[in-house]
C-alpha atoms as a PDB file:
ATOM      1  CA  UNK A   1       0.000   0.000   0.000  1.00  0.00           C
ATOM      2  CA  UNK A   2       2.902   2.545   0.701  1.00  0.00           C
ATOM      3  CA  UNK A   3       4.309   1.813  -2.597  1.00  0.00           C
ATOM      4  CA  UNK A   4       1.301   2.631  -4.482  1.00  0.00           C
ATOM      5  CA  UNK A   5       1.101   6.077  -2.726  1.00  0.00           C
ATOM      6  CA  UNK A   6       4.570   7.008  -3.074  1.00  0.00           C
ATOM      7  CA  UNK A   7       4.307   6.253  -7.167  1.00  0.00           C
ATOM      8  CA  UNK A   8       0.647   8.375  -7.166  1.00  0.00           C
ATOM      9  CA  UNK A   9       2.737  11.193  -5.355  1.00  0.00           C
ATOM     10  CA  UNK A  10       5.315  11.283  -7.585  1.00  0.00           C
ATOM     11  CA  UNK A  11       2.903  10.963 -10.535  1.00  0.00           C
ATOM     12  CA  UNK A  12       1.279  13.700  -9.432  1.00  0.00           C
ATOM     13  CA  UNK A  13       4.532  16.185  -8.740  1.00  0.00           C
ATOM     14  CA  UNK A  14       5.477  15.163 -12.247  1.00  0.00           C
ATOM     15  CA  UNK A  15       2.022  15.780 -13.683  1.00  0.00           C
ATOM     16  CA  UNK A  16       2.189  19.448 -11.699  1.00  0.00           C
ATOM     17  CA  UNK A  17       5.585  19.993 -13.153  1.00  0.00           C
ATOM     18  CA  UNK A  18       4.569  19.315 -16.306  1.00  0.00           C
ATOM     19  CA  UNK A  19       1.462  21.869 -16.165  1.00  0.00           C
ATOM     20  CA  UNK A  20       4.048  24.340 -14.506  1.00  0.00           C
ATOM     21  CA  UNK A  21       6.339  24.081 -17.525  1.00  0.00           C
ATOM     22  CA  UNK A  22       3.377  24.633 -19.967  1.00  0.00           C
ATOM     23  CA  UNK A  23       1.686  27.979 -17.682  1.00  0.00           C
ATOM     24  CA  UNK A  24       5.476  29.164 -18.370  1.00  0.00           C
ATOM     25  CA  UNK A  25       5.787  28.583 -21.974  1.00  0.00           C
ATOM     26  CA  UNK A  26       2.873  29.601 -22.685  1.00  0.00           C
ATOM     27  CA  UNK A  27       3.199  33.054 -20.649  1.00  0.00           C
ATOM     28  CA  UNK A  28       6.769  33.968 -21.612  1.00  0.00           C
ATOM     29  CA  UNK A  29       6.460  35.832 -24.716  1.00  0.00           C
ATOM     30  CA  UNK A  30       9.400  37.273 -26.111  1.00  0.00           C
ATOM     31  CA  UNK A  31       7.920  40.990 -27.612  1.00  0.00           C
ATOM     32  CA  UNK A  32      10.107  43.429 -29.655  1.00  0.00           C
ATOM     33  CA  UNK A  33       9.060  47.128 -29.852  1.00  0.00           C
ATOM     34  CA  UNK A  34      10.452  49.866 -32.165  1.00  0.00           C
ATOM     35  CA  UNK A  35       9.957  53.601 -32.193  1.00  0.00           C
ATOM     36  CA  UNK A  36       9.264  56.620 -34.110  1.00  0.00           C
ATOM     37  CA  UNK A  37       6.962  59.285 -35.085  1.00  0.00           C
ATOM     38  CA  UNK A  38       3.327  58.410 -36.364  1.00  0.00           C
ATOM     39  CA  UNK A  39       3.010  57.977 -40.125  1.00  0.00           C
ATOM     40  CA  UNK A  40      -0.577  57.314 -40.244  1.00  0.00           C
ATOM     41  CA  UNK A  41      -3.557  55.742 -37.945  1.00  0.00           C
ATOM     42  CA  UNK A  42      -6.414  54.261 -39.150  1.00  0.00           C
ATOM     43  CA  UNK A  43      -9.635  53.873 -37.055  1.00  0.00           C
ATOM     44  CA  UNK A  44     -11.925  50.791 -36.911  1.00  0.00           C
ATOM     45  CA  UNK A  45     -13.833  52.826 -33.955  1.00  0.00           C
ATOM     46  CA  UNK A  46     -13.315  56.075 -31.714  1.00  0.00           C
ATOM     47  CA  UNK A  47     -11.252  54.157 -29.307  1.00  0.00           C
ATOM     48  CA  UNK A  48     -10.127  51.516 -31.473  1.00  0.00           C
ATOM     49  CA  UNK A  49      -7.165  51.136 -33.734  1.00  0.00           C
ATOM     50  CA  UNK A  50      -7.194  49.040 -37.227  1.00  0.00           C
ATOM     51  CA  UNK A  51      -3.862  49.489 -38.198  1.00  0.00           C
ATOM     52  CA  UNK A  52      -0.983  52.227 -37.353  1.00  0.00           C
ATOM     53  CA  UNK A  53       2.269  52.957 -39.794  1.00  0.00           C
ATOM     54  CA  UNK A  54       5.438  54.712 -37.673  1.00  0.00           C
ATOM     55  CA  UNK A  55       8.793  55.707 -39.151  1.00  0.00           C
ATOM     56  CA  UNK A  56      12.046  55.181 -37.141  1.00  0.00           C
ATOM     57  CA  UNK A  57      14.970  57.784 -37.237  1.00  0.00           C
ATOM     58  CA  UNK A  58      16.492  55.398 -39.508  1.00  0.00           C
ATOM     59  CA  UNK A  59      14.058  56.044 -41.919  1.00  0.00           C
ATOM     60  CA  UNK A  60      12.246  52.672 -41.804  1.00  0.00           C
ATOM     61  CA  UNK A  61       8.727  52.177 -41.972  1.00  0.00           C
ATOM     62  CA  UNK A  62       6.761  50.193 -39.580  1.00  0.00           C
ATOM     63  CA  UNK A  63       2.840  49.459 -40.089  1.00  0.00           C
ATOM     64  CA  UNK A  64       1.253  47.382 -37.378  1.00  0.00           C
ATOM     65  CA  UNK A  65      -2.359  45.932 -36.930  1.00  0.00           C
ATOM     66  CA  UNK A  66      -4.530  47.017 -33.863  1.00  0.00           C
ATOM     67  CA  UNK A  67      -6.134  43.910 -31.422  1.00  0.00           C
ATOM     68  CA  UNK A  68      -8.362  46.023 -29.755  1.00  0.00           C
ATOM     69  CA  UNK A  69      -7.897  49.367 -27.678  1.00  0.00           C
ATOM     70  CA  UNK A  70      -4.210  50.089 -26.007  1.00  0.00           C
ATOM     71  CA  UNK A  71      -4.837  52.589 -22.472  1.00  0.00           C
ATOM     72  CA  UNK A  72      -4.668  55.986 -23.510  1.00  0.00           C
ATOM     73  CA  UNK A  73      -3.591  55.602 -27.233  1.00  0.00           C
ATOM     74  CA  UNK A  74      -7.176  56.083 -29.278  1.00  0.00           C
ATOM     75  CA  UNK A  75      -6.583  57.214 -32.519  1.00  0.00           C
ATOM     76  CA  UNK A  76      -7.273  60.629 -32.041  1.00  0.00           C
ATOM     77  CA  UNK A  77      -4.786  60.608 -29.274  1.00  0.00           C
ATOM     78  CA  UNK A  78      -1.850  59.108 -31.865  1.00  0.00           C
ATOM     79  CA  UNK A  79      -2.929  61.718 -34.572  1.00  0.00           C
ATOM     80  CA  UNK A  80      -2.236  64.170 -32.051  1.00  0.00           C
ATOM     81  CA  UNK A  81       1.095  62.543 -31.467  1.00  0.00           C
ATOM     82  CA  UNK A  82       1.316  62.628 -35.402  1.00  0.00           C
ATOM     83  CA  UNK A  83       0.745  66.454 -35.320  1.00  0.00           C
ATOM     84  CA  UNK A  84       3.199  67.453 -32.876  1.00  0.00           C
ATOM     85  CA  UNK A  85       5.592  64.997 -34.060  1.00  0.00           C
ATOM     86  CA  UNK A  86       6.299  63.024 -30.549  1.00  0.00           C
ATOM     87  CA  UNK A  87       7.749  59.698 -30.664  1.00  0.00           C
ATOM     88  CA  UNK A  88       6.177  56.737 -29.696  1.00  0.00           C
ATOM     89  CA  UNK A  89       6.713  53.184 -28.870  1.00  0.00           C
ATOM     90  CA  UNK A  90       5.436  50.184 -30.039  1.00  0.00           C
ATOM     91  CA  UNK A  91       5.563  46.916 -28.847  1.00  0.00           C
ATOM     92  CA  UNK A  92       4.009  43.928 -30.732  1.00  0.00           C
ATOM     93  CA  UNK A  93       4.545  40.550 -31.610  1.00  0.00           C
ATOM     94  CA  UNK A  94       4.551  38.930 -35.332  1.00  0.00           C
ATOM     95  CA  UNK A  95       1.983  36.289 -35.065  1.00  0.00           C
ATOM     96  CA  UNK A  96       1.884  35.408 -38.389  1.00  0.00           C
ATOM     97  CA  UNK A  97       4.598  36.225 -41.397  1.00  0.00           C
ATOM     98  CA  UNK A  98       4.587  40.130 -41.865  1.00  0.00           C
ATOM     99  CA  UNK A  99       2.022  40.512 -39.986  1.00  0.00           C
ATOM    100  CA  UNK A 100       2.941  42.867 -36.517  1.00  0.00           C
ATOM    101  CA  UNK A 101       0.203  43.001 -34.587  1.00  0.00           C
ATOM    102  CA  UNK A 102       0.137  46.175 -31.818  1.00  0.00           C
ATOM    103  CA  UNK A 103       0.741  44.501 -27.482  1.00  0.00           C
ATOM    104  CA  UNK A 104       1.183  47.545 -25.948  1.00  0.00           C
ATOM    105  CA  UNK A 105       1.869  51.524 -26.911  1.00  0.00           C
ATOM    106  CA  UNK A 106       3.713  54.275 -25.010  1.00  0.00           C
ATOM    107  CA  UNK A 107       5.407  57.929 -25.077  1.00  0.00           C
END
């Protein structure tokens, strides 16, 4: 009987290991983020962005797709930013080829 229960206790601390491991993987995202001045911003609502295009000092040109709304950073708020020509950054992940969708915005 004690051997049973030590193998179902160590079945389970592998089996919670495992599902640690996973939680992990599946949290840790590795992000990049590049910044410039605002290009152009399209709106799919008031406080929701479709897509956003920034240039970097270099010269490069960056368009990114919006996944929803970003705190503080509605469109109106990045066309201001386009206006007075303040950099911002963006972070976002690629989650399919060429295609850079928007995790977070900042000044």
């Amino acid at each position: 009987m004690n051997k049973k229960r030590t193998i179902v206790q160590a079945l389970l601390i592998v089996a919670a290991l495992i599902s640690i491991a996973l939680a992990v993987i599946s949290i840790k995202r590795d992000y990049d983020s590049v910044r410039g001045q605002v290009v152009s911003v399209e709106a799919a609502s008031v406080t929701t962005i479709s897509s956003l295009t920034i240039r970097e000092d270099s010269g490069e040109v960056w368009t990114f797709e919006g996944a929803g709304t970003f705190s503080g950073f509605t469109p109106s708020h990045l066309n201001e930013h386009k206006a007075q020509q303040e950099a911002i950054t963006v972070v976002y992940e690629e989650l399919e080829p060429r295609v850079l969708t928007i995790v977070s915005i900042s000044d």
